[in-house]
PDB file of N, CA and C in Angstrom:
ATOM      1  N   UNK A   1      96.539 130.343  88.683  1.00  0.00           N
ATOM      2  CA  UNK A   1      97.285 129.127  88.949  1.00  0.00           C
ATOM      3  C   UNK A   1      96.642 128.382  90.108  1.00  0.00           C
ATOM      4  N   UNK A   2      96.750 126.690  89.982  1.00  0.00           N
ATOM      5  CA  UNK A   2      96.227 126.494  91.415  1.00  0.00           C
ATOM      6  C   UNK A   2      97.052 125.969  92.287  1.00  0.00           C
ATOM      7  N   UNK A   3      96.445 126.468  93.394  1.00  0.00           N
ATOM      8  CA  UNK A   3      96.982 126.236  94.606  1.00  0.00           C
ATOM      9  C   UNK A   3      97.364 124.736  94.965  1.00  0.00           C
ATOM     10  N   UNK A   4      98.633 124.458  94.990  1.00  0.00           N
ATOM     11  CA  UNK A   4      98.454 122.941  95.518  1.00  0.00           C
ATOM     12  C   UNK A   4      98.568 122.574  96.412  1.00  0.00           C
ATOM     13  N   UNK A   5      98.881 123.291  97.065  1.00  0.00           N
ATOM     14  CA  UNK A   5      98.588 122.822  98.801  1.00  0.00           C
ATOM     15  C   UNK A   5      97.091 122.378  99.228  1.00  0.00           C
ATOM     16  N   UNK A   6      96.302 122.638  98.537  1.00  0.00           N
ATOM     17  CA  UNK A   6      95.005 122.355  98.530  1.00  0.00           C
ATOM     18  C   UNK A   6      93.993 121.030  98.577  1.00  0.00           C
ATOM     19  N   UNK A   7      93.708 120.526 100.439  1.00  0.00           N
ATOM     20  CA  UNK A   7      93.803 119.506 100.365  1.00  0.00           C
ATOM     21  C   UNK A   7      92.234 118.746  99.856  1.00  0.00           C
ATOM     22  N   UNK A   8      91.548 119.415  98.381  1.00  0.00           N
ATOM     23  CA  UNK A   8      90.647 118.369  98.057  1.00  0.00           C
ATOM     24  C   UNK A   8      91.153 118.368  97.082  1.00  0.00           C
ATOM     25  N   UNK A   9      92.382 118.699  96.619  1.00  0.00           N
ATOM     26  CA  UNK A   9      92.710 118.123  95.374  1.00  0.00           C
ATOM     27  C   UNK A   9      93.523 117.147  95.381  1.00  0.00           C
ATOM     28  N   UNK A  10      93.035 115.509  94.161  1.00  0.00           N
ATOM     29  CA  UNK A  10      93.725 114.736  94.653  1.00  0.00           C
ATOM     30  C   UNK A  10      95.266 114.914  93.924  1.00  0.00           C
ATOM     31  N   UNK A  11      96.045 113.328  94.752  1.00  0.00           N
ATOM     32  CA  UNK A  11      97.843 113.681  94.507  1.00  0.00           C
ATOM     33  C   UNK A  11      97.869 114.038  92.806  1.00  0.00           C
ATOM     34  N   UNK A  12      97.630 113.721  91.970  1.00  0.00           N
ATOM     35  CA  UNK A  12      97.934 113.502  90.652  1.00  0.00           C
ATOM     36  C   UNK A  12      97.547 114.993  89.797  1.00  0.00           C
ATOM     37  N   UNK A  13      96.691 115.863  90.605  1.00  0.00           N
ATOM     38  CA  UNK A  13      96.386 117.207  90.119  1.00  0.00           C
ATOM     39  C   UNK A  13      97.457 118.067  90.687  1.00  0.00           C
ATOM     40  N   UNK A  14      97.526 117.648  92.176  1.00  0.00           N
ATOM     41  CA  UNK A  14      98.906 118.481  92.776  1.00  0.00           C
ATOM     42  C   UNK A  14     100.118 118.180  92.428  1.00  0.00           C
ATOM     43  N   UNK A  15     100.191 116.566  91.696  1.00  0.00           N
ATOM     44  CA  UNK A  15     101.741 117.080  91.084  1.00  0.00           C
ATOM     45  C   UNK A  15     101.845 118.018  89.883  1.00  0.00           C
ATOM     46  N   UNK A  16     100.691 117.863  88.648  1.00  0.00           N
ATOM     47  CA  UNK A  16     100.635 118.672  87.861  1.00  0.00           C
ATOM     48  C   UNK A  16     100.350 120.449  88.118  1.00  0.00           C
ATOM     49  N   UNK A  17     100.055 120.556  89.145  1.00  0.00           N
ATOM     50  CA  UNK A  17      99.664 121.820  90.084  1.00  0.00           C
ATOM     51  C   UNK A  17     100.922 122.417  90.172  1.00  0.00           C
ATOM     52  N   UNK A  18     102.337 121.467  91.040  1.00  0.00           N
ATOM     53  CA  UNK A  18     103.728 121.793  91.038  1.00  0.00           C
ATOM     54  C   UNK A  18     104.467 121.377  89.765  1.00  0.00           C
ATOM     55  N   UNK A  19     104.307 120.951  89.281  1.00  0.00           N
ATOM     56  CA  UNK A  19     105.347 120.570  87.547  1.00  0.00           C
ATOM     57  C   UNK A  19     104.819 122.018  86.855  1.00  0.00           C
ATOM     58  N   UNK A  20     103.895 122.160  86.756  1.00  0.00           N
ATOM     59  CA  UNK A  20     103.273 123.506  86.118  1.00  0.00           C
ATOM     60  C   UNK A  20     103.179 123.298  84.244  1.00  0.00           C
ATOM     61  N   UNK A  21     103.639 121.848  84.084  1.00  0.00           N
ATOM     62  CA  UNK A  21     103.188 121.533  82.598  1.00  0.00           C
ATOM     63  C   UNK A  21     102.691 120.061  82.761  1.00  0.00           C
ATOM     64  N   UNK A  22     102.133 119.833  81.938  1.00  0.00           N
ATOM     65  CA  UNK A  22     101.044 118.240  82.239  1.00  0.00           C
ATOM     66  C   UNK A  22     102.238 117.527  80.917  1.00  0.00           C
ATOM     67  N   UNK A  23     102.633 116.582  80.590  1.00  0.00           N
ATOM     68  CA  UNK A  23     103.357 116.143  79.753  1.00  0.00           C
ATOM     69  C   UNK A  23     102.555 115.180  79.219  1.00  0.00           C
ATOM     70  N   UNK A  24     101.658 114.717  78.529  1.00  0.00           N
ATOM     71  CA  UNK A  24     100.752 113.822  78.084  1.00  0.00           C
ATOM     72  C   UNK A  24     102.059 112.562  77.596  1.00  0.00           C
ATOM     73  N   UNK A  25     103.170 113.142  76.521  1.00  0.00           N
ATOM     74  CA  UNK A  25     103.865 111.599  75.872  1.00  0.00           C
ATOM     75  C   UNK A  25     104.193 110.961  77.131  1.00  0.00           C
ATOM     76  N   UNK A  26     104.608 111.231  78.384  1.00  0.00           N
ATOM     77  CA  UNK A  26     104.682 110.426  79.980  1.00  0.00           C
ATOM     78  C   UNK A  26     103.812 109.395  80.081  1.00  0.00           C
ATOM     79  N   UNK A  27     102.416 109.896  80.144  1.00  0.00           N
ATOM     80  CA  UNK A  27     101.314 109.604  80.815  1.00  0.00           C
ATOM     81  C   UNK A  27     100.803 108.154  79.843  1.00  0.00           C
ATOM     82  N   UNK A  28     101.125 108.266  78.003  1.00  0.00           N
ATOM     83  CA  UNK A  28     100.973 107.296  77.374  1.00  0.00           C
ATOM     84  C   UNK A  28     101.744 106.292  77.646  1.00  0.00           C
ATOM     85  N   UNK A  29     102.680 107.099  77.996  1.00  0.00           N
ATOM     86  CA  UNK A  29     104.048 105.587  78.025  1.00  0.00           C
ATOM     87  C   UNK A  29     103.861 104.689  78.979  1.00  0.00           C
ATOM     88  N   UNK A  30     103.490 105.296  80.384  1.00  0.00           N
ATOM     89  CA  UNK A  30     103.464 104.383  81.395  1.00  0.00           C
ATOM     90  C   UNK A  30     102.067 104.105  80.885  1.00  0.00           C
ATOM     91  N   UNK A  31     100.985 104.145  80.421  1.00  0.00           N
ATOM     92  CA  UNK A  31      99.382 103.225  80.418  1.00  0.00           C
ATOM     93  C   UNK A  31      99.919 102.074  79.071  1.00  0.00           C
ATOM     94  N   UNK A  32     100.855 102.533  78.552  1.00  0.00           N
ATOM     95  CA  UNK A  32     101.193 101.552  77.381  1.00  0.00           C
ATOM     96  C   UNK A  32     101.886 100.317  77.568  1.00  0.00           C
ATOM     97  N   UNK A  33     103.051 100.841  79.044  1.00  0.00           N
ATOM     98  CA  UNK A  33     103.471  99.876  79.747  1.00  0.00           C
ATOM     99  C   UNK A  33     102.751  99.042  80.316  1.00  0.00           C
ATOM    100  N   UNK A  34     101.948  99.956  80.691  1.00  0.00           N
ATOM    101  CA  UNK A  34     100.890  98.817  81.665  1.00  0.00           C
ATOM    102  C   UNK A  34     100.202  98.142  81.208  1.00  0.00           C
ATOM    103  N   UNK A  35      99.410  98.180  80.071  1.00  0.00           N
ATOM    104  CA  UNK A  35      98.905  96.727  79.189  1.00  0.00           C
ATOM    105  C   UNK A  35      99.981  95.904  78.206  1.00  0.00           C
ATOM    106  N   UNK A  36     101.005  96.471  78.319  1.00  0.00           N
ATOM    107  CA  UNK A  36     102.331  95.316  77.821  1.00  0.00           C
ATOM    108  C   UNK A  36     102.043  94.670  78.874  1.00  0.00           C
ATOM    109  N   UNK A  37     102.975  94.707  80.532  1.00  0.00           N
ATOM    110  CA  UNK A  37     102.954  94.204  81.878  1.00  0.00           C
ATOM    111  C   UNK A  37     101.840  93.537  81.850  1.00  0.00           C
ATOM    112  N   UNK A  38     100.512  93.832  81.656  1.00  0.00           N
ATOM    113  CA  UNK A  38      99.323  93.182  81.719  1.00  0.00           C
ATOM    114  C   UNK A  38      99.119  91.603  80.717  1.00  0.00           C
ATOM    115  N   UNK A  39      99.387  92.152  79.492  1.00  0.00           N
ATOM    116  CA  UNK A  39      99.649  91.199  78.473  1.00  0.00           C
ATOM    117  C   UNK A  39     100.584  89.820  78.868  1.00  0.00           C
ATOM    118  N   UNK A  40     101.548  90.182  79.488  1.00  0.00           N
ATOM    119  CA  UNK A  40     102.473  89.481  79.724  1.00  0.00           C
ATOM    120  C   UNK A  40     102.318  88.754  80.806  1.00  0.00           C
ATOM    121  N   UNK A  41     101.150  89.292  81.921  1.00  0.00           N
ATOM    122  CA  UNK A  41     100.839  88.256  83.128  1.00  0.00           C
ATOM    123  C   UNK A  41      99.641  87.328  82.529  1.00  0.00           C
ATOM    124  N   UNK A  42      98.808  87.869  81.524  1.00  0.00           N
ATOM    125  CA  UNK A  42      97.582  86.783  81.076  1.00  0.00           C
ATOM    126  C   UNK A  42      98.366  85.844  80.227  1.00  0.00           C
ATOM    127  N   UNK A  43      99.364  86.413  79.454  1.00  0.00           N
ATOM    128  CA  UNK A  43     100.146  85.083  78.644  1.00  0.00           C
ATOM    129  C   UNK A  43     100.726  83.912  79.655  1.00  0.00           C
ATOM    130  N   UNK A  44     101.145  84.676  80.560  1.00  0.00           N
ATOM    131  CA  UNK A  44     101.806  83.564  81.353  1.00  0.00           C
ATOM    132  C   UNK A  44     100.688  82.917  82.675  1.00  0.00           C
ATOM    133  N   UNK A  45     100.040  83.338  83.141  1.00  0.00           N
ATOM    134  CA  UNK A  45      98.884  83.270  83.378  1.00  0.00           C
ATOM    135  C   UNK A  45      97.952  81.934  82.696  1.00  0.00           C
ATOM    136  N   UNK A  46      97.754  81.968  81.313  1.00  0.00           N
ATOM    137  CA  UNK A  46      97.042  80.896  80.523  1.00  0.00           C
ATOM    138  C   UNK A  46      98.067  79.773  80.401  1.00  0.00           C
ATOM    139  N   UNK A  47      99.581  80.183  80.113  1.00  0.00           N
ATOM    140  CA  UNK A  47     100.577  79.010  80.014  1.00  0.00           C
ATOM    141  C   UNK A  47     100.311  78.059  81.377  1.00  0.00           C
ATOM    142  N   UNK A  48     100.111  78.725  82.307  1.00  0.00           N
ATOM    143  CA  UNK A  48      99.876  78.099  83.852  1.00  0.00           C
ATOM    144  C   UNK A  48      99.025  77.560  83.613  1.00  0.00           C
ATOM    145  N   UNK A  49      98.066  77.898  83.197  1.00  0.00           N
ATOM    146  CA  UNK A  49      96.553  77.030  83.726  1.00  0.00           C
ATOM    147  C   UNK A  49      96.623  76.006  82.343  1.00  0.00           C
ATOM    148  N   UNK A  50      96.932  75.656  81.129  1.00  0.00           N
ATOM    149  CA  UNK A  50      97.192  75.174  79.992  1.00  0.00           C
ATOM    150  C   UNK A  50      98.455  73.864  80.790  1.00  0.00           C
ATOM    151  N   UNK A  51      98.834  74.259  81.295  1.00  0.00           N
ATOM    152  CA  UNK A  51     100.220  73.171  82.013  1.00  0.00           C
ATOM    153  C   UNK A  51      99.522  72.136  82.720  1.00  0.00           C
ATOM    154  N   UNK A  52      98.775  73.216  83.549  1.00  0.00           N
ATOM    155  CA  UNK A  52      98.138  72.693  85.129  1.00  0.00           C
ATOM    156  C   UNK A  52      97.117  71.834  84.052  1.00  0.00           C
ATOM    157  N   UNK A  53      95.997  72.022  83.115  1.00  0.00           N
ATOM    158  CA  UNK A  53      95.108  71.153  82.463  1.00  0.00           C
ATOM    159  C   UNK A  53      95.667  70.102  81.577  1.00  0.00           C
ATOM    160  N   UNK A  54      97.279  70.221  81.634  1.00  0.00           N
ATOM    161  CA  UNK A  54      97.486  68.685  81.046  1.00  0.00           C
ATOM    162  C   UNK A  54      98.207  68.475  82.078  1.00  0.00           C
ATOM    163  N   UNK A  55      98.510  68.362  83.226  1.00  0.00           N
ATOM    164  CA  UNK A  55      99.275  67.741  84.255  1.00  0.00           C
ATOM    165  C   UNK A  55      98.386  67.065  84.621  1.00  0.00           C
ATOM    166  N   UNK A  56      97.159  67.662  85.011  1.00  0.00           N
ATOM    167  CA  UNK A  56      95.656  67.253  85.692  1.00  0.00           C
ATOM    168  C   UNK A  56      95.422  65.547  84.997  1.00  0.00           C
ATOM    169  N   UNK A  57      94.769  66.775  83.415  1.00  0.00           N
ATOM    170  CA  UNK A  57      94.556  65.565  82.561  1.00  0.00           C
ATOM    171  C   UNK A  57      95.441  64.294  82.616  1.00  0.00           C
ATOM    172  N   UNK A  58      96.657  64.148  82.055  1.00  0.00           N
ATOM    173  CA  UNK A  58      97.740  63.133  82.523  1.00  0.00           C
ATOM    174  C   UNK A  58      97.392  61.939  83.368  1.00  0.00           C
ATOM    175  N   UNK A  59      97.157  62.931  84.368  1.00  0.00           N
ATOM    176  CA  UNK A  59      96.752  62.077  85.716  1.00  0.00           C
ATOM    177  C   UNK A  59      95.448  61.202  85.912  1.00  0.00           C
ATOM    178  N   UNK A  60      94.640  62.157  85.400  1.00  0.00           N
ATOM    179  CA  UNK A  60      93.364  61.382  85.394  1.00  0.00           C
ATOM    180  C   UNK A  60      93.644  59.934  84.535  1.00  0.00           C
ATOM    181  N   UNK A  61      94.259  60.393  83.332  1.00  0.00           N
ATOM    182  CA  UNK A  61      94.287  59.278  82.397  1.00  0.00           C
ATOM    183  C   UNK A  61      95.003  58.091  83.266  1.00  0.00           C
ATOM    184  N   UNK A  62      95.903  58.273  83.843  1.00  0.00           N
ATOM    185  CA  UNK A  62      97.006  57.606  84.304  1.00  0.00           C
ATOM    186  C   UNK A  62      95.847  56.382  85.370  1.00  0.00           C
ATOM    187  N   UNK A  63      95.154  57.088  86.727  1.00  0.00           N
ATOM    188  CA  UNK A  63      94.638  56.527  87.312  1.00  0.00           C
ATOM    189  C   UNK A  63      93.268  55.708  86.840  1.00  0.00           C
ATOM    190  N   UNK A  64      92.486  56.361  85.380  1.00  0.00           N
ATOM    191  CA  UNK A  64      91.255  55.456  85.066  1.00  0.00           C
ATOM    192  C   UNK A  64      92.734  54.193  84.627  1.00  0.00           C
ATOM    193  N   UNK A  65      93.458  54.522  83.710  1.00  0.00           N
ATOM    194  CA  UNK A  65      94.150  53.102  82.893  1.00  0.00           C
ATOM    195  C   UNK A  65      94.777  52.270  83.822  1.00  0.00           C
ATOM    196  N   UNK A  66      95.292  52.675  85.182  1.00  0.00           N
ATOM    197  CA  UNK A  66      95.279  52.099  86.666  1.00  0.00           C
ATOM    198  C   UNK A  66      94.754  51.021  87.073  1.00  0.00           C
ATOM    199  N   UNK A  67      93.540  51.012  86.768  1.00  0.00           N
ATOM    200  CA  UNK A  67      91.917  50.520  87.227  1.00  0.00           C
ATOM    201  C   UNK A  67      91.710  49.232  86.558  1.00  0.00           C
ATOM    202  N   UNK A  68      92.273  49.389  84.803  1.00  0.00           N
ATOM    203  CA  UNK A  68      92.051  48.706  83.812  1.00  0.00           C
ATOM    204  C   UNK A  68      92.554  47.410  84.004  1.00  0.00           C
TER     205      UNK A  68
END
């Protein structure tokens, strides 16, 4: 068994060190979460910058037809 007090091992071996079973369906769930969470900041993420490039645009138009 290993020792987990053992300080070159890093945190994530010593918790499995003290749990004394590794649970893999855990370990999917939260990396599965995390590219949902991920997914969900580039969607909203592109909605931002897609807003911001017709607010921009808008404007530009607004100030050349200004001019006119």
């Amino acid at each position: 068994m290993l020792d987990s007090m053992t300080p070159e091992l890093p945190q994530s071996i010593r918790y499995l060190a003290r749990s004394g079973s590794a649970q893999p369906g855990a370990v999917n769930k939260k990396k599965h979460r995390r590219s949902r969470d991920r997914q969900m900041r580039e969607r909203r993420t592109a909605c931002i910058m897609m807003i911001f490039g017709i607010v921009l645009g808008s404007l530009e138009l607004y100030i050349v037809l200004s001019y006119l």
